[in-house]
Each structure stands twice: as structure tokens, then as C-alpha cells.
Protein backbone atom coordinates (compact mmCIF):
# COMPACT_ATOMS: atom_id res chain seq x y z
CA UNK A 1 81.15 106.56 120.09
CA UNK A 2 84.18 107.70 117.88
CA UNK A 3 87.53 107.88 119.11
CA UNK A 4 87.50 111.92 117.83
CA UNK A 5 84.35 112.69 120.00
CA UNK A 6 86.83 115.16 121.95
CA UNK A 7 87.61 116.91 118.89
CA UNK A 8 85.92 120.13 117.75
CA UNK A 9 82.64 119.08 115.77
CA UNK A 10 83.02 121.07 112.15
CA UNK A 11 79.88 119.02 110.11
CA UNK A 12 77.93 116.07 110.38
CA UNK A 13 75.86 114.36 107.59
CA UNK A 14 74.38 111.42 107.20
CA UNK A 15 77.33 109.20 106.05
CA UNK A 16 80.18 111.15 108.08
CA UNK A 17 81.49 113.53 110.87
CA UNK A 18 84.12 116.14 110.52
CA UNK A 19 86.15 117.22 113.37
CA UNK A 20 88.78 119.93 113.89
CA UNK A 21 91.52 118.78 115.69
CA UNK A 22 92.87 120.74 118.78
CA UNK A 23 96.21 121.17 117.90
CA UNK A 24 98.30 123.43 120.08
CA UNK A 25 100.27 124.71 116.81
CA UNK A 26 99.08 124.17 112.94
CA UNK A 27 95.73 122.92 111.34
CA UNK A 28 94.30 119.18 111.43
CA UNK A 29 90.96 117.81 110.26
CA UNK A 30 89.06 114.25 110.04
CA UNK A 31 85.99 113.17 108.39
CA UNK A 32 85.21 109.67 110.37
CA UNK A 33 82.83 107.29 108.53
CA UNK A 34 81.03 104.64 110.58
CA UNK A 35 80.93 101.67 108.40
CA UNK A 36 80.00 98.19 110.71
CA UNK A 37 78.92 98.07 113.93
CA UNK A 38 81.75 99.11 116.42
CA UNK A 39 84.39 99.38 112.98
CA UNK A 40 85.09 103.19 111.89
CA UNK A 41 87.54 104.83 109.33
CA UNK A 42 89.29 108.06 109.95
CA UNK A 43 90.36 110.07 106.94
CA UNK A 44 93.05 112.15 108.60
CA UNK A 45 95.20 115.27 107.41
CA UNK A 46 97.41 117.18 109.42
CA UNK A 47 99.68 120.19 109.41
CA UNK A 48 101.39 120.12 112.64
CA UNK A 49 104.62 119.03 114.21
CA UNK A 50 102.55 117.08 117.02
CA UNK A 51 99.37 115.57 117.72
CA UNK A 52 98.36 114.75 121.16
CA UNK A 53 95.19 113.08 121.32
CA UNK A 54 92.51 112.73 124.43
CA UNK A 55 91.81 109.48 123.99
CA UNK A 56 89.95 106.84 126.82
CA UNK A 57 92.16 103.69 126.85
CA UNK A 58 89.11 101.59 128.85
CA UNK A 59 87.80 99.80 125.68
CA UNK A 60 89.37 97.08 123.70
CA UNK A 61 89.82 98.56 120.44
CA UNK A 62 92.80 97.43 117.78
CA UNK A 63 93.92 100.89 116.11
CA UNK A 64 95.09 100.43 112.19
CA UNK A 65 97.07 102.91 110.54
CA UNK A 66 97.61 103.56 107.26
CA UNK A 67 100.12 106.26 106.06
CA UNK A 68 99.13 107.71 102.67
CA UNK A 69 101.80 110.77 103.14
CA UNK A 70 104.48 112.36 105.46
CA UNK A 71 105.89 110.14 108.36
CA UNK A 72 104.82 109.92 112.26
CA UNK A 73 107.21 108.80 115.80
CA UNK A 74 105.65 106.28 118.32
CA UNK A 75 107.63 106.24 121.52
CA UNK A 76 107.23 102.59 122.94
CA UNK A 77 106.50 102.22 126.51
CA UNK A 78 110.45 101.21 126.83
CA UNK A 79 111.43 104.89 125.87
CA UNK A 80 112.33 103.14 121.93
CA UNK A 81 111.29 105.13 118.88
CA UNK A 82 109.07 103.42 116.00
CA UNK A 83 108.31 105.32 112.62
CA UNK A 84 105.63 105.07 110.24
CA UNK A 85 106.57 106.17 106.72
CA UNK A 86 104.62 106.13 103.71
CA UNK A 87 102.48 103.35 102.27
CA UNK A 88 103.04 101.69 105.90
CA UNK A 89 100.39 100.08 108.20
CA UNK A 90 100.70 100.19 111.91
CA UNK A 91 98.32 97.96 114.33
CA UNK A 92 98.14 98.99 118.37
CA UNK A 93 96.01 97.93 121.08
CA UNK A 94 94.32 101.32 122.04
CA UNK A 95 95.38 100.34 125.68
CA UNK A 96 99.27 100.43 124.05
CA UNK A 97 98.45 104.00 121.99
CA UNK A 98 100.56 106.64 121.94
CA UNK A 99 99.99 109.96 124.67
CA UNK A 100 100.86 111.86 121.58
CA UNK A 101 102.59 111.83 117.95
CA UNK A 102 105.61 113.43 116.42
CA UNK A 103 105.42 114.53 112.79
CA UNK A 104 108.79 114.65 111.63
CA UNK A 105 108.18 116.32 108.17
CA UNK A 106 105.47 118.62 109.52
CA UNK A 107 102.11 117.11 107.97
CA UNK A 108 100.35 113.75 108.03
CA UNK A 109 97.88 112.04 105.59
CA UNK A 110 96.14 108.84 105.83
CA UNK A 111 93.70 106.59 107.57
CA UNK A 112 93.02 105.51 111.02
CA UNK A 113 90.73 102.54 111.12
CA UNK A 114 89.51 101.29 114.93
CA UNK A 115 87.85 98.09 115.64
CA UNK A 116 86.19 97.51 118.90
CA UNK A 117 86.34 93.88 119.89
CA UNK A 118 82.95 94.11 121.91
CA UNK A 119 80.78 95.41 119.38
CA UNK A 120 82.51 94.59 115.86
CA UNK A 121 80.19 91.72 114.04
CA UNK A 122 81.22 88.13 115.13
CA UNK A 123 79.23 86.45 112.28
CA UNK A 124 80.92 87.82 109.31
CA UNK A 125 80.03 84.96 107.22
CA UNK A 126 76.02 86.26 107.29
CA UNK A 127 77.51 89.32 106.19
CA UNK A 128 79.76 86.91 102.96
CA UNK A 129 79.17 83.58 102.99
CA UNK A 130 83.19 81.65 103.81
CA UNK A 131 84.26 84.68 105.48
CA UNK A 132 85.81 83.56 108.60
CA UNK A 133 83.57 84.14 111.22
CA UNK A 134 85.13 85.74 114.03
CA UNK A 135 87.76 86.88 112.06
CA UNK A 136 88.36 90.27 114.37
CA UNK A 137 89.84 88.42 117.22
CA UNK A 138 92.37 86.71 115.82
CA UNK A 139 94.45 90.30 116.01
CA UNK A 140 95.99 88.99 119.29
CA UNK A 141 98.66 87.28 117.06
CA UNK A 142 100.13 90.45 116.18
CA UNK A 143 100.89 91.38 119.57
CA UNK A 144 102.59 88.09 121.07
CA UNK A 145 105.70 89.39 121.53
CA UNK A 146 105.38 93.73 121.39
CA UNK A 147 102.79 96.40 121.88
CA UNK A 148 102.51 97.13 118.37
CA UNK A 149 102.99 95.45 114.88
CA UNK A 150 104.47 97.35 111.70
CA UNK A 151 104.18 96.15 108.35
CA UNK A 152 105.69 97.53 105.80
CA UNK A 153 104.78 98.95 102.25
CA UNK A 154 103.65 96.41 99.65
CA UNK A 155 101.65 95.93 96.46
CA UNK A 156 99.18 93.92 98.28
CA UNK A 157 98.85 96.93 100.85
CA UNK A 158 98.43 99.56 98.38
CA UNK A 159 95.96 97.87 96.81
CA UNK A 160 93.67 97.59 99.09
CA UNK A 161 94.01 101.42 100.18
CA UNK A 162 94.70 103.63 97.31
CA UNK A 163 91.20 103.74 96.26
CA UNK A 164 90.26 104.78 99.50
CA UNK A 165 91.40 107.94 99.34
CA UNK A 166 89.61 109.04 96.31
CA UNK A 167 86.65 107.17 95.53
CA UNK A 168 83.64 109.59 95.08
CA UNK A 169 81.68 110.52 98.32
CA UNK A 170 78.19 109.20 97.34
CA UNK A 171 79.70 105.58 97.20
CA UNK A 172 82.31 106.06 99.51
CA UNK A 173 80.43 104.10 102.42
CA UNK A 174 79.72 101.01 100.18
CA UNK A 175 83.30 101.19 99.47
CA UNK A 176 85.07 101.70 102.54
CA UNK A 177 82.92 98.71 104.15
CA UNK A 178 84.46 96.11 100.97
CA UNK A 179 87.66 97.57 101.69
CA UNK A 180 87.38 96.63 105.71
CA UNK A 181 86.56 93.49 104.67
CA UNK A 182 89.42 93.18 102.04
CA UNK A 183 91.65 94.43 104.74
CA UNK A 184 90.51 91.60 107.66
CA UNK A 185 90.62 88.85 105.04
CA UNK A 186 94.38 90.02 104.15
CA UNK A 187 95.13 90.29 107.67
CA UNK A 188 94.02 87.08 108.28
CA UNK A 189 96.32 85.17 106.03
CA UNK A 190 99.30 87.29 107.36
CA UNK A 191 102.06 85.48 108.97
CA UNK A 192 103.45 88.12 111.63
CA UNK A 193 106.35 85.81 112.59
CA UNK A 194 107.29 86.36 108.88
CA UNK A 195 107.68 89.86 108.67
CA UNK A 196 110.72 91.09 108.75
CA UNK A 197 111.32 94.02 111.97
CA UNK A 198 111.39 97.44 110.85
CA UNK A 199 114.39 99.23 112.67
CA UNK A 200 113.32 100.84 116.24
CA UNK A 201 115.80 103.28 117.32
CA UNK A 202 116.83 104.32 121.25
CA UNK A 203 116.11 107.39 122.36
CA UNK A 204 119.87 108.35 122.17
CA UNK A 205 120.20 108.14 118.77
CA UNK A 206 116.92 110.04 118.09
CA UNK A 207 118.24 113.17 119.89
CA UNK A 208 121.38 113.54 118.25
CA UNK A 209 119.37 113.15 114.81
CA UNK A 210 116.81 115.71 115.44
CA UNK A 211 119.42 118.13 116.92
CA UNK A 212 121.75 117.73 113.60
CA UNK A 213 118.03 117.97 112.03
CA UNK A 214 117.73 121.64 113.38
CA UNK A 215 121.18 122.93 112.68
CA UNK A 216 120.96 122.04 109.25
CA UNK A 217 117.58 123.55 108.71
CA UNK A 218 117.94 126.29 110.12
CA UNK A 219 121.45 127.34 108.56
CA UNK A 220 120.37 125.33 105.72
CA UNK A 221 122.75 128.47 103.67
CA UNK A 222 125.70 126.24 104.24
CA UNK A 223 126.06 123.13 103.18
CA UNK A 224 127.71 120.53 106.01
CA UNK A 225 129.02 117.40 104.76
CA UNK A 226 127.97 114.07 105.88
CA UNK A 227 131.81 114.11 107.83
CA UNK A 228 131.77 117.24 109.64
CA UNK A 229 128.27 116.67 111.34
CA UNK A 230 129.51 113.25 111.97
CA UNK A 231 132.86 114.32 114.06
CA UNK A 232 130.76 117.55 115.86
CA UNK A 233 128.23 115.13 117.13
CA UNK A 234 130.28 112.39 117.84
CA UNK A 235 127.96 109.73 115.37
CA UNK A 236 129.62 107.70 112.66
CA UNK A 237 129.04 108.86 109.53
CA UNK A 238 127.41 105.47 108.63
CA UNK A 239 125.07 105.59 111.33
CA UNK A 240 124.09 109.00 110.80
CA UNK A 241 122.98 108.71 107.35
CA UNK A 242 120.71 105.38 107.98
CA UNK A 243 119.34 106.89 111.49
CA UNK A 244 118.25 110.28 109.38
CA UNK A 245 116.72 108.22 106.66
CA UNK A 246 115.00 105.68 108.92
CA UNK A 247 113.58 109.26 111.23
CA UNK A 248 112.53 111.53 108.18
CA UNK A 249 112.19 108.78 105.29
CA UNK A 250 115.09 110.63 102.59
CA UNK A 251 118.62 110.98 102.75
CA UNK A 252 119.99 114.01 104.21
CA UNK A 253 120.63 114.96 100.86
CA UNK A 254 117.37 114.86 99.33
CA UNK A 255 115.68 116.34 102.32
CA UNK A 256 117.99 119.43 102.15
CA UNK A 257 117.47 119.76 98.62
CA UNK A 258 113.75 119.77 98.88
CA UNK A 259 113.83 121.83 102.06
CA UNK A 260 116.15 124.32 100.40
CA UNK A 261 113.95 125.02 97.22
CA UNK A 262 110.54 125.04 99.51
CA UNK A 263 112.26 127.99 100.86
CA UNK A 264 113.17 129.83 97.72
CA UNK A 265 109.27 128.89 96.60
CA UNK A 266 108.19 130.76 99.88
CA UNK A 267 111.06 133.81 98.44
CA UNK A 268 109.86 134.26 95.08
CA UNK A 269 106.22 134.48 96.44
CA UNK A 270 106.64 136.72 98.91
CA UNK A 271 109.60 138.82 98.34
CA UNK A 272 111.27 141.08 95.22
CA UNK A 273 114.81 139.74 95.93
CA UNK A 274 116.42 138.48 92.50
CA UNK A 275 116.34 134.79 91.64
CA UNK A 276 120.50 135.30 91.91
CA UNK A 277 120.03 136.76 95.67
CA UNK A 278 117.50 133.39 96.66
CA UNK A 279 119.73 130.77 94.85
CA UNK A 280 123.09 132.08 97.05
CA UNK A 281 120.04 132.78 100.07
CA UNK A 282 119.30 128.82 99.66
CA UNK A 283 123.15 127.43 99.42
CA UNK A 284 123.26 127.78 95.38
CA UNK A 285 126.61 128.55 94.27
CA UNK A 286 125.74 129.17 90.82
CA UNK A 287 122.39 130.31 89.66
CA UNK A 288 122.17 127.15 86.91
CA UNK A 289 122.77 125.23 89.63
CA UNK A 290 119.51 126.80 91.34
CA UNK A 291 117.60 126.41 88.58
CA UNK A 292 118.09 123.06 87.35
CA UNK A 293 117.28 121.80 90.95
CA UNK A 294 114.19 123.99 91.52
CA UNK A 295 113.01 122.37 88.32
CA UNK A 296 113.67 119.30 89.00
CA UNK A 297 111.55 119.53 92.05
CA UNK A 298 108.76 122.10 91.20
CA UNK A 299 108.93 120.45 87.32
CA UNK A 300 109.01 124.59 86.72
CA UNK A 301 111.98 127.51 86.66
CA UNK A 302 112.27 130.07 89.28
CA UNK A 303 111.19 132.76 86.77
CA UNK A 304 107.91 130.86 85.74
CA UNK A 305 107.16 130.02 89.13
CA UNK A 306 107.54 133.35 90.28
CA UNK A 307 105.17 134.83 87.10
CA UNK A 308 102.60 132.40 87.92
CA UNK A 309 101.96 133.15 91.56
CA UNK A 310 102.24 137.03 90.56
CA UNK A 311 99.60 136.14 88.04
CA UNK A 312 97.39 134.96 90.36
């Protein structure tokens, strides 16, 4: 029994399942691959501000996250905020999940790996000879002290994933179940009391984040500085800049920039205004201005980009 059963069945073959998710706003999809007895993968991709899962919290199953791309919020049971970011793995007791997830930039990629302790193989070492043999319940170490255990992006981490995202489909169960086993062994020989804690932020600080968030989006024309949104929302500007970074993963900065030139993309596509007209529309002063950031980010001009989608 998956943990996307409740999802909307799409395909099923012989290897895999593909669900739609029910999302109450964008698109979401995930091909689950069965690859050990009670142990499944979840290739996940999402286009949504929030996903709100029906899941049954009756079984003991350890939930593994893997972020391959955007960011998501956990709200701890103490009303605390946790966030996943890229190349991050997240480990939860299914009992301790989540009644739903904020996407902060919008879209999620990655992996979502379950083990159920009753049915997962106890004898790994039939399965390779010296691997420990009841090596799935030693995850109880994680969770001595909190409901959930973050580790954060490392060679040894992307090592054992990147592959997993691409490796061809008529091999991809052969690989994913080397890759589980990669992934126990690793987890195994982690100390937890080493690991440094990522930074949880209160609810408090959240809010006033993701309200400075929307002003700035949506008059995203004007540019605020770091000083004035500080004063208006009563944050210092110290704290403001590391609580944005540590909610949506860039400096406000970088985020605006990026935010400002997916808009003029979306312009050039869609409308006839002048490439002068977007770069002021966007908070370009000067149109060089405009186009040495949209090409720094798009690795194209306005003018090309704009001939190219016309093209096609």
C-alpha cells in the first residue's frame, strides 16, 4: 500500500505507478517505484504553493526526503517553522508528518522515500553479505530529542542521489534498490548528535517575512531597500535579510532579480510592449541595465528571447 493511494491514479506499469496529485491550486505528479518489501521511492514534482496530503498516520513508517529543487515549510507540532532547501534530506516519523506543506518558491522537485518498520527486510545481510542486519531500526536515533531530523547538503549526499533522478527507466529499479541500500549504510554511520541544527524559525518571524515577501512581489516596480522594509515592519535589518534567506533560500536581492526578469520573460512572450516599456515595467532604470541582467539570468537578450518564442 503506497502512501499516494489517495491520489488520482494517471498509469501503472509493471515497475511504477503515476499519480496526479489533488492539489486545490497548480499541477503535481509522482511516479512511486516499489523497490523492497515495505521500502518505496517517490519521484515527486510540483507546481503549487501548497500540498496537503491525506495521509493515515496508523503505521510506523520513517519518511525521507530529498530536495532536488525549490524549497518546502514544515510547521512543528510547537507552532516552529523548519525548511528544506535544496540538496537537503529530511527524516520524520509518519506519525510526526506534516497536515500539509508550504512551497515557498512555488514548485517542488525531489524524492520521498518511506520505510515501513513492519514489513521492510530485517535480514539485509542475505540480501549483501556484512550489511548490518536490521539496519532499518536503528532510525530511532534520529529522533531522541525532536520529531524530525534535517541534514544538510553534502558531497556524500549528492552522491548518492543525483543519479537518481536520471538514470534510464529500464534500469531504474535495479538502481534505485543499490541506492536504498547506499542510503541505509550512510545513514548508519551518521552521528546525529554531530550535526550541526539548521535554524527553525517562530512563527512570528515567519509572518512578517512572508508579508514583506508579498509587498515586494507584488510592487516588485519599485525597488525597497533592505532599511525601509526594515523600519515599516519593525525587523532589524540584520534579521530580515538572514530570516528571508533561511525562508526562500536567496537573498532578497537575488530573488527580486530573478523574480523581476521571470516577469519581463512572461512580457516579451505574451505582449507587444517595447523591451524599453518592460525594463522600466520590471524596476529597470536604464534599458542596459535590463539587459545585462536578463542575460545574465536567461544566458540570452531580451530581443533574442523575444524572436525565439515568436519563432516558435
Amino acid at each position: 500500500m503506497s502512501l499516494f493511494d489517495k491520489e488520482i491514479l494517471m498509469d501503472q506499469s509493471e515497475d511504477f505507478v503515476t499519480y496526479k496529485l489533488r492539489l486545490s491550486e497548480g499541477t503535481g505528479t509522482v511516479q512511486v517505484y516499489q523497490v523492497f518489501q515495505g521500502i518505496e521511492i517517490a519521484k515527486v514534482n510540483i507546481s503549487s504553493n501548497r500540498y496537503m496530503p491525506e495521509i493515515s498516520k496508523s503505521r510506523r513508517i520513517i519518511e525521507i526526503n530529498h530536495c532536488q529543487a525549490g524549497r518546502f515549510e514544515c510547521r512543528m507540532d510547537d507552532g516552529c517553522f523548519q525548511y528544506v532547501g535544496e540538496g537537503d534530506i529530511f527524516l520524520s516519523p509518519l506519525k510526526n508528518h506534516c497536515n500539509g506543506f508550504e512551497l515557498p518558491l512555488g514548485y517542488y522537485q525531489g524524492l520521498v522515500i518511506t520505510i515501513d518498520l513492519d514489513s521492510a527486510p530485517v535480514q539485509w545481510d542475505s540480501v549483501i553479505p556484512g550489511m548490518p542486519s536490521d539496519i532499518c531500526r536503528t532510525f530511532e536515533r534520529f529522533f531522541l530529542y525532536d520529531e524530525c531530523f534535517l541534514i544538510q547538503s553534502r558531497d556524500e549526499i549528492k552522491h548518492i542521489f543525483s543519479g537518481m533522478y536520471f538514470v534510464p527507466e529500464k534500469v531504474r529499479g535495479a538502481y534505485y534498490r543499490i541506492k536504498i541500500m547506499e542510503l541505509l549504510l550512510y545513514l548508519f554511520c551518521f552521528d546525529p548528535a554531530g550535526e550541526k541544527r539548521k535554524h527553525i524559525y517562530a512563527r512570528q518571524q515567519v509572518d512578517i517575512v512572508k508579508q514583506i515577501h508579498k509587498r515586494i512581489t507584488e510592487e516588485f516596480s519599485y525597488r525597497f531597500t533592505i532599511e525601509e522594509l526594515a523600519r515599516e515592519y519593525c525587523i532589524s535589518a540584520t534579521a530580515l535579510k538572514q530570516h528571508f534567506k533561511g525562508i526562500y533560500g536567496q537573498s532578497i536581492a537575488i530573488y527580486m532579480k530573478e523574480f523581476r526578469i521571470q516577469k519581463a520573460s512572461q512580457l516579451l512572450r505574451d505582449t507587444e510592449q517595447s523591451i524599453a516599456d518592460i525594463s522600466t515595467s520590471v524596476g529597470y532604470e536604464s534599458q542596459s541595465k535590463f539587459t545585462a541582467a536578463f542575460k545574465d539570468i536567461m544566458n540570452i537578450t531580451p530581443l533574442e528571447y523575444r524572436k525565439s518564442h515568436r519563432i516558435n
